[in-house]
PDB file of N, CA and C in Angstrom:
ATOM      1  N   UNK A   1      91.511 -52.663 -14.002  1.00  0.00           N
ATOM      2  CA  UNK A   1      92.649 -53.432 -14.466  1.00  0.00           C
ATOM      3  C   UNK A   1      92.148 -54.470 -15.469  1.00  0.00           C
ATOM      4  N   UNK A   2      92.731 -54.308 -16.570  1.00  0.00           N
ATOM      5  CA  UNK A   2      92.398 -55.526 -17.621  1.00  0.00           C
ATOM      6  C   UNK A   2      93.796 -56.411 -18.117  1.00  0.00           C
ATOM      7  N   UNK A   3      94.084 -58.031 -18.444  1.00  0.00           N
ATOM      8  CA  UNK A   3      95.042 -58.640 -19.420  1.00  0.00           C
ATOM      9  C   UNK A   3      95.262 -58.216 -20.442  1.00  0.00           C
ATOM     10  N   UNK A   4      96.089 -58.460 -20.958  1.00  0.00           N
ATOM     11  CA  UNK A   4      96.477 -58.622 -22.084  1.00  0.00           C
ATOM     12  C   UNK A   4      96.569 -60.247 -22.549  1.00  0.00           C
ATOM     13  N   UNK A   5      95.687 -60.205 -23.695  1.00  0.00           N
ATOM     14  CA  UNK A   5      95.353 -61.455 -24.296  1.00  0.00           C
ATOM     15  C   UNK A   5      95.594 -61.521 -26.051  1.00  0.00           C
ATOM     16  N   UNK A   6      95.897 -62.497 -26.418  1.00  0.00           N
ATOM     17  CA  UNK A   6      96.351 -62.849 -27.530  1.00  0.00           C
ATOM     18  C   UNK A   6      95.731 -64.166 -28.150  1.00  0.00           C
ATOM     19  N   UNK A   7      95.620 -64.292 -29.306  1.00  0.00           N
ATOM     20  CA  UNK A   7      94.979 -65.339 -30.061  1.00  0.00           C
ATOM     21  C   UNK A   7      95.698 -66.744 -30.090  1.00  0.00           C
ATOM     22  N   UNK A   8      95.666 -67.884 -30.166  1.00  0.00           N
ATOM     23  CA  UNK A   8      96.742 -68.840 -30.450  1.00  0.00           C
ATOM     24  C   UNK A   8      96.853 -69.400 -31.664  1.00  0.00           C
ATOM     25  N   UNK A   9      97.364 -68.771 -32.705  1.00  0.00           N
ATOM     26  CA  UNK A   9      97.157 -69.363 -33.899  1.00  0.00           C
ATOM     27  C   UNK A   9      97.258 -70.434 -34.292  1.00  0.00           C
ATOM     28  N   UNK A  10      97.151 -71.718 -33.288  1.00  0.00           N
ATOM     29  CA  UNK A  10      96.955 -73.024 -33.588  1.00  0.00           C
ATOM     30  C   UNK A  10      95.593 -73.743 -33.416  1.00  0.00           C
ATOM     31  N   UNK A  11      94.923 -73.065 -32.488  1.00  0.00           N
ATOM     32  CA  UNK A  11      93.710 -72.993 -31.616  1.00  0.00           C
ATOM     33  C   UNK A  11      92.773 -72.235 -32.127  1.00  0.00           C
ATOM     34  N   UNK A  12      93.009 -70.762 -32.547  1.00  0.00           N
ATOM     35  CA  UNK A  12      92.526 -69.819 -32.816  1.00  0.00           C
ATOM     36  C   UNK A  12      91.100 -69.282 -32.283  1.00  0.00           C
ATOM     37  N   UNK A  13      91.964 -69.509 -30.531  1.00  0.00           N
ATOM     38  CA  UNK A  13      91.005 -68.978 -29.519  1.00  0.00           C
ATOM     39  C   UNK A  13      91.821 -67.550 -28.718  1.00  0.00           C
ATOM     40  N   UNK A  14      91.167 -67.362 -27.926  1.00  0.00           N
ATOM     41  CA  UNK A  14      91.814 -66.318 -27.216  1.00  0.00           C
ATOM     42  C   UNK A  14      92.185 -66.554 -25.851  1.00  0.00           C
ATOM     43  N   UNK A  15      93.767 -66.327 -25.775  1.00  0.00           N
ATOM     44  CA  UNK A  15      94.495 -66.483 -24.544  1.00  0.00           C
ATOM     45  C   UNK A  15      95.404 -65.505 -23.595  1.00  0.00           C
ATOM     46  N   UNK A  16      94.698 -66.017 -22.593  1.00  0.00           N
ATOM     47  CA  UNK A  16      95.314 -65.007 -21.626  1.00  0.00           C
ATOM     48  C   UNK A  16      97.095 -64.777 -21.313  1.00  0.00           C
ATOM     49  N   UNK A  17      97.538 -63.687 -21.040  1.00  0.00           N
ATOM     50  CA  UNK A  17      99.013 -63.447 -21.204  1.00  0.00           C
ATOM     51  C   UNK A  17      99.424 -63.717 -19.992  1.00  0.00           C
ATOM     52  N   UNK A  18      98.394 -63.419 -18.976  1.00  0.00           N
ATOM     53  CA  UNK A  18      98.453 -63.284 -17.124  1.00  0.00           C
ATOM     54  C   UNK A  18      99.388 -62.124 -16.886  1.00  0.00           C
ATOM     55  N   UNK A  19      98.817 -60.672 -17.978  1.00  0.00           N
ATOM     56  CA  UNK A  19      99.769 -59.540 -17.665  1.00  0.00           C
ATOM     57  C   UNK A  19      98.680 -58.613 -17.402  1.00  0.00           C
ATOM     58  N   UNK A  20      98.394 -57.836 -16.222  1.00  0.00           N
ATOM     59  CA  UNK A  20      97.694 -57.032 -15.602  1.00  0.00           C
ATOM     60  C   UNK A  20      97.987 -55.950 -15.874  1.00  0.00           C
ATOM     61  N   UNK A  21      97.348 -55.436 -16.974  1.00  0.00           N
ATOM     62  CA  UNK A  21      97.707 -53.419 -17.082  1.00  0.00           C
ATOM     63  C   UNK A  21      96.201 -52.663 -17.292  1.00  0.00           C
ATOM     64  N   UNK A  22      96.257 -51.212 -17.235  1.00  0.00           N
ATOM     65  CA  UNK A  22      95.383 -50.408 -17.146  1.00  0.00           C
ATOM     66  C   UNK A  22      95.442 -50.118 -18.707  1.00  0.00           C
ATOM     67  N   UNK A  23      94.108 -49.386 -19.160  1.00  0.00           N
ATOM     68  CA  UNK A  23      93.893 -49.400 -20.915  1.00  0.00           C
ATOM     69  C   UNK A  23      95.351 -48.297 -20.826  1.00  0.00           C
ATOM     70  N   UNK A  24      95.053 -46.889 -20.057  1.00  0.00           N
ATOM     71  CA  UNK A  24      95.562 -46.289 -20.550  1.00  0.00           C
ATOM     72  C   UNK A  24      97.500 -46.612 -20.759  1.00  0.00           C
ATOM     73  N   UNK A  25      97.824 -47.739 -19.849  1.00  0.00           N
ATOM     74  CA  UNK A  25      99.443 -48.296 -20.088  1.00  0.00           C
ATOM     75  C   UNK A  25      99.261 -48.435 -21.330  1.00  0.00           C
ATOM     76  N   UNK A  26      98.317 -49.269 -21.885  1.00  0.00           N
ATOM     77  CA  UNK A  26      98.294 -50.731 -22.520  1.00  0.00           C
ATOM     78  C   UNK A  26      98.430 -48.919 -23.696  1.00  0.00           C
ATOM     79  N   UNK A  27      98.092 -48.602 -24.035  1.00  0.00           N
ATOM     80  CA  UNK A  27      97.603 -47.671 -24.945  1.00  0.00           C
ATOM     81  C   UNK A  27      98.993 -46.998 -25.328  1.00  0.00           C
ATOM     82  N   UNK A  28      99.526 -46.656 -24.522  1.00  0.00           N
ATOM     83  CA  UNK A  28     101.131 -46.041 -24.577  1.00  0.00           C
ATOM     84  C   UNK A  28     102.131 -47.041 -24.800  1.00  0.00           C
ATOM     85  N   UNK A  29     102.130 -48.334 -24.852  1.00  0.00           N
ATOM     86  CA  UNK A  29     102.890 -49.452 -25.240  1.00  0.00           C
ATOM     87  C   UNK A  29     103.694 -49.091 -26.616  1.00  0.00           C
ATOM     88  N   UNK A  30     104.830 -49.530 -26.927  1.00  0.00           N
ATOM     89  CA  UNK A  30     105.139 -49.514 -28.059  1.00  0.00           C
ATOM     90  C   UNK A  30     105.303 -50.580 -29.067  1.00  0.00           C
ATOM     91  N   UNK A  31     104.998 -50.647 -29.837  1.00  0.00           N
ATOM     92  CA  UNK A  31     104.816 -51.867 -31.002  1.00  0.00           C
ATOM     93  C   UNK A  31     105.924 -52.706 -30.851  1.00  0.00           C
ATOM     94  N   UNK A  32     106.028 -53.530 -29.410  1.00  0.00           N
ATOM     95  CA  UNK A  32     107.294 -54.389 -29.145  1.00  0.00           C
ATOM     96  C   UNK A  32     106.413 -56.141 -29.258  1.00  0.00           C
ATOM     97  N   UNK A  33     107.619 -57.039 -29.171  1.00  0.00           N
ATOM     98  CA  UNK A  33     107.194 -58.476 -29.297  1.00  0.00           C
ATOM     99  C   UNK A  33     106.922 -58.567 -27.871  1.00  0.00           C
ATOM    100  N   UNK A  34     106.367 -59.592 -27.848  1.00  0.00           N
ATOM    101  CA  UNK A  34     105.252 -60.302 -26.412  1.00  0.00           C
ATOM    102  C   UNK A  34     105.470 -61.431 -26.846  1.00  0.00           C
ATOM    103  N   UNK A  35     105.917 -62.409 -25.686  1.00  0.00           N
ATOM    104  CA  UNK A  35     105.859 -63.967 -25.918  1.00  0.00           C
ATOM    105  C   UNK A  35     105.661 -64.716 -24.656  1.00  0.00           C
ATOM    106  N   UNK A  36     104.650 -65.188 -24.650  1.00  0.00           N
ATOM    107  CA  UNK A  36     103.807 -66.110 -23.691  1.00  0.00           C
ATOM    108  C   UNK A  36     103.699 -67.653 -24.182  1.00  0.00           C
ATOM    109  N   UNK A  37     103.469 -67.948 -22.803  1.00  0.00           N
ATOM    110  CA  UNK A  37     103.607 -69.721 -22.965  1.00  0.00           C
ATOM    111  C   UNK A  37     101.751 -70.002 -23.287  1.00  0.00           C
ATOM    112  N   UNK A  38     101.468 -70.897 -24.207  1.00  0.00           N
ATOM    113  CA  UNK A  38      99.905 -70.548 -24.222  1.00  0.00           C
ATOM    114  C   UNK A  38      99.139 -72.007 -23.607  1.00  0.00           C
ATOM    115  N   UNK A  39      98.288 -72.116 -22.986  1.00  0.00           N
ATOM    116  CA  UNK A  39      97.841 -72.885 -22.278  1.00  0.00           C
ATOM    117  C   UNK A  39      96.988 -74.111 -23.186  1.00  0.00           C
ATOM    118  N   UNK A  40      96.686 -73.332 -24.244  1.00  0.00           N
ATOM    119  CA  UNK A  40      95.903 -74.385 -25.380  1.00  0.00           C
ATOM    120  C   UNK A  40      96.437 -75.375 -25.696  1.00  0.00           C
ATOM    121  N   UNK A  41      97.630 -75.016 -26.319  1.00  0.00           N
ATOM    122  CA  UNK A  41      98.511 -75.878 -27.365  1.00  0.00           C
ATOM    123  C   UNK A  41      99.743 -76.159 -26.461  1.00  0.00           C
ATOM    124  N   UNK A  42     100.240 -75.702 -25.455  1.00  0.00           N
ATOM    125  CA  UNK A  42     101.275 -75.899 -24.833  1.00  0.00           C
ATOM    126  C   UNK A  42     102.190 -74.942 -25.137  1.00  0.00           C
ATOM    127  N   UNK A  43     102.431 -74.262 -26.817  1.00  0.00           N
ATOM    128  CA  UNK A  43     103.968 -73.801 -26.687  1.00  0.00           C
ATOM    129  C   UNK A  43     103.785 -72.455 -26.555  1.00  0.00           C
ATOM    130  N   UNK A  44     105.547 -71.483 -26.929  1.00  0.00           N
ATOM    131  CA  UNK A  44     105.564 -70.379 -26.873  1.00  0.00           C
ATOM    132  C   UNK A  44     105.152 -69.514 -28.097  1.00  0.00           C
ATOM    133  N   UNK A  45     104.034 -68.797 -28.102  1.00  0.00           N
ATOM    134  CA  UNK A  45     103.795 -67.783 -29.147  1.00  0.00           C
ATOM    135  C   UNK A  45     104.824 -66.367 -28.534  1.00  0.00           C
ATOM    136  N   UNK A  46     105.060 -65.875 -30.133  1.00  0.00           N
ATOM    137  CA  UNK A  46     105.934 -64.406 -29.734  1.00  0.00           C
ATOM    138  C   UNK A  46     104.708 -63.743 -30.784  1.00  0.00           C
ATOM    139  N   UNK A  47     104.067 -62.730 -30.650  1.00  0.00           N
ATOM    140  CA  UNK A  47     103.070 -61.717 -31.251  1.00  0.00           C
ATOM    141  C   UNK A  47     103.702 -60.220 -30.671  1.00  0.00           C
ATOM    142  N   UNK A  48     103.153 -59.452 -31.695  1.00  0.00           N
ATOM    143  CA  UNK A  48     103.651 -57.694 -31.890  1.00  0.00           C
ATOM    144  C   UNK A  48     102.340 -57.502 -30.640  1.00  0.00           C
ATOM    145  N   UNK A  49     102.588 -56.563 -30.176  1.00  0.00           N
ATOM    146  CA  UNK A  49     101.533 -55.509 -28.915  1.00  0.00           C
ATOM    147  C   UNK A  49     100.572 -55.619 -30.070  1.00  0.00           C
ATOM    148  N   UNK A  50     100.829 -54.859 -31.064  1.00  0.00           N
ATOM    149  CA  UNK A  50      99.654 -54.282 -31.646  1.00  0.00           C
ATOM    150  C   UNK A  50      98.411 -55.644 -32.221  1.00  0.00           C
ATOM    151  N   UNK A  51      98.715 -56.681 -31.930  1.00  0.00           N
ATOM    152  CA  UNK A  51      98.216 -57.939 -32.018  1.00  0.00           C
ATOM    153  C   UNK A  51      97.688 -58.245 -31.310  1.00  0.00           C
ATOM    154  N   UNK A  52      97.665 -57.803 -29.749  1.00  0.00           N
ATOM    155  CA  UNK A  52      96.984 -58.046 -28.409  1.00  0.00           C
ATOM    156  C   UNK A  52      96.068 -57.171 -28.387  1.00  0.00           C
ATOM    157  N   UNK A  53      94.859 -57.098 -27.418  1.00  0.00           N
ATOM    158  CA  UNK A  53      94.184 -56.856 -26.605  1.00  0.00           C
ATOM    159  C   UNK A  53      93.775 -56.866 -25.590  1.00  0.00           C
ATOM    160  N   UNK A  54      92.856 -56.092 -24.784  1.00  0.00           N
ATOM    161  CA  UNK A  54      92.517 -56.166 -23.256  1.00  0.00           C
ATOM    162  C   UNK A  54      91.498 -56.815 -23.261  1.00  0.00           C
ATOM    163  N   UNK A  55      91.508 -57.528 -22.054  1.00  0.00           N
ATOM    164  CA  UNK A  55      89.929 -58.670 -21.585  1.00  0.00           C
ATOM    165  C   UNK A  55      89.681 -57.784 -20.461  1.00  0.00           C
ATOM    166  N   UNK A  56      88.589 -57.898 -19.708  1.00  0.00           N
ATOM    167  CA  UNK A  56      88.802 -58.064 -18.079  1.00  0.00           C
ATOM    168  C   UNK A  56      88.970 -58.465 -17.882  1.00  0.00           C
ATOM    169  N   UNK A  57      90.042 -58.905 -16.552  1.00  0.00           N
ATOM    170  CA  UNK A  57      90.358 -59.945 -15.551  1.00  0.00           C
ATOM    171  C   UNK A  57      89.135 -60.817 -14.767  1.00  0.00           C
ATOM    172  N   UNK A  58      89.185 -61.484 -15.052  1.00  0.00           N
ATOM    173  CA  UNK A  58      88.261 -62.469 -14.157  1.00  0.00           C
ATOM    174  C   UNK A  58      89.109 -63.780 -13.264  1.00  0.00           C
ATOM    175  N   UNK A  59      88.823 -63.430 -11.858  1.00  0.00           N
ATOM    176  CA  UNK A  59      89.439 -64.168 -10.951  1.00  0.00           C
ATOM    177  C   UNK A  59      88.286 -65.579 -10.590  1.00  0.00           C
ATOM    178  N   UNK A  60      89.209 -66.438 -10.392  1.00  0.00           N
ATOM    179  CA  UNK A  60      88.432 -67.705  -9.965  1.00  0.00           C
ATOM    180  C   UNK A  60      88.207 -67.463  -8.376  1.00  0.00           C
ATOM    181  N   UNK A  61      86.871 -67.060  -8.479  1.00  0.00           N
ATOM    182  CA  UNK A  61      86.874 -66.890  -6.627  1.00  0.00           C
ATOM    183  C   UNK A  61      86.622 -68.127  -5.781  1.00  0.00           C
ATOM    184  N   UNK A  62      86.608 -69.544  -6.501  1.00  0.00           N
ATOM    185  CA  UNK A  62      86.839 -70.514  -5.165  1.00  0.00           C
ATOM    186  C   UNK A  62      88.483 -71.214  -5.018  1.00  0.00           C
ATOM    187  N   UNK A  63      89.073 -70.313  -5.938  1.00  0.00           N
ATOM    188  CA  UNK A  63      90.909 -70.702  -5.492  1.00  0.00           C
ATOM    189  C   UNK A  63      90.881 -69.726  -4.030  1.00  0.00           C
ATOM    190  N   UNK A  64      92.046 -70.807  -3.496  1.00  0.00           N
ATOM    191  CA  UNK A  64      92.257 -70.388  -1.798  1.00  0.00           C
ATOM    192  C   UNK A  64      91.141 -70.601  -1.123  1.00  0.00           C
ATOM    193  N   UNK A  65      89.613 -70.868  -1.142  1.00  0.00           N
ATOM    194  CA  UNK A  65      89.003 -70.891  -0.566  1.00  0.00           C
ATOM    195  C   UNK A  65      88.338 -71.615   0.336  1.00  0.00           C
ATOM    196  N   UNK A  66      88.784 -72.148   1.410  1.00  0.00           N
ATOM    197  CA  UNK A  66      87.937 -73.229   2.192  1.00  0.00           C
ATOM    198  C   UNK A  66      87.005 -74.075   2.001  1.00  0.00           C
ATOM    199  N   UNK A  67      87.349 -75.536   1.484  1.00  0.00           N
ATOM    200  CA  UNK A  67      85.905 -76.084   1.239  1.00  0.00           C
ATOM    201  C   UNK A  67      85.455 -76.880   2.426  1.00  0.00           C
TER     202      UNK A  67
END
């Protein structure tokens, strides 16, 4: 399972969408808008699919965890 991540063109870093798909979904997608709230800058970017990419997911493994 990999995100879908997108650039923030204010930042012009790379940000996570917090949308969990497999390459081969992500691959069959159709050239639709995506709009996520972005964590950098605060606001809403709208970007085409074909503008995104997959990361791996990387989980914070000491959330939930007993200290």
């Amino acid at each position: 399972m990999k995100v879908v991540t997108v650039r923030c063109p204010y930042r012009g870093r790379a940000v996570s969408t917090g949308i969990e798909i497999e390459d081969a979904e992500f691959a069959r997608l159709p050239d639709t808008l995506l709009v996520t709230r972005c964590p950098l800058c605060g606001l809403e970017h709208v970007v085409w699919t074909s503008e995104a990419w997959l990361e791996p997911v990387r989980y914070d493994r000491s959330a939930g965890e007993p200290t």
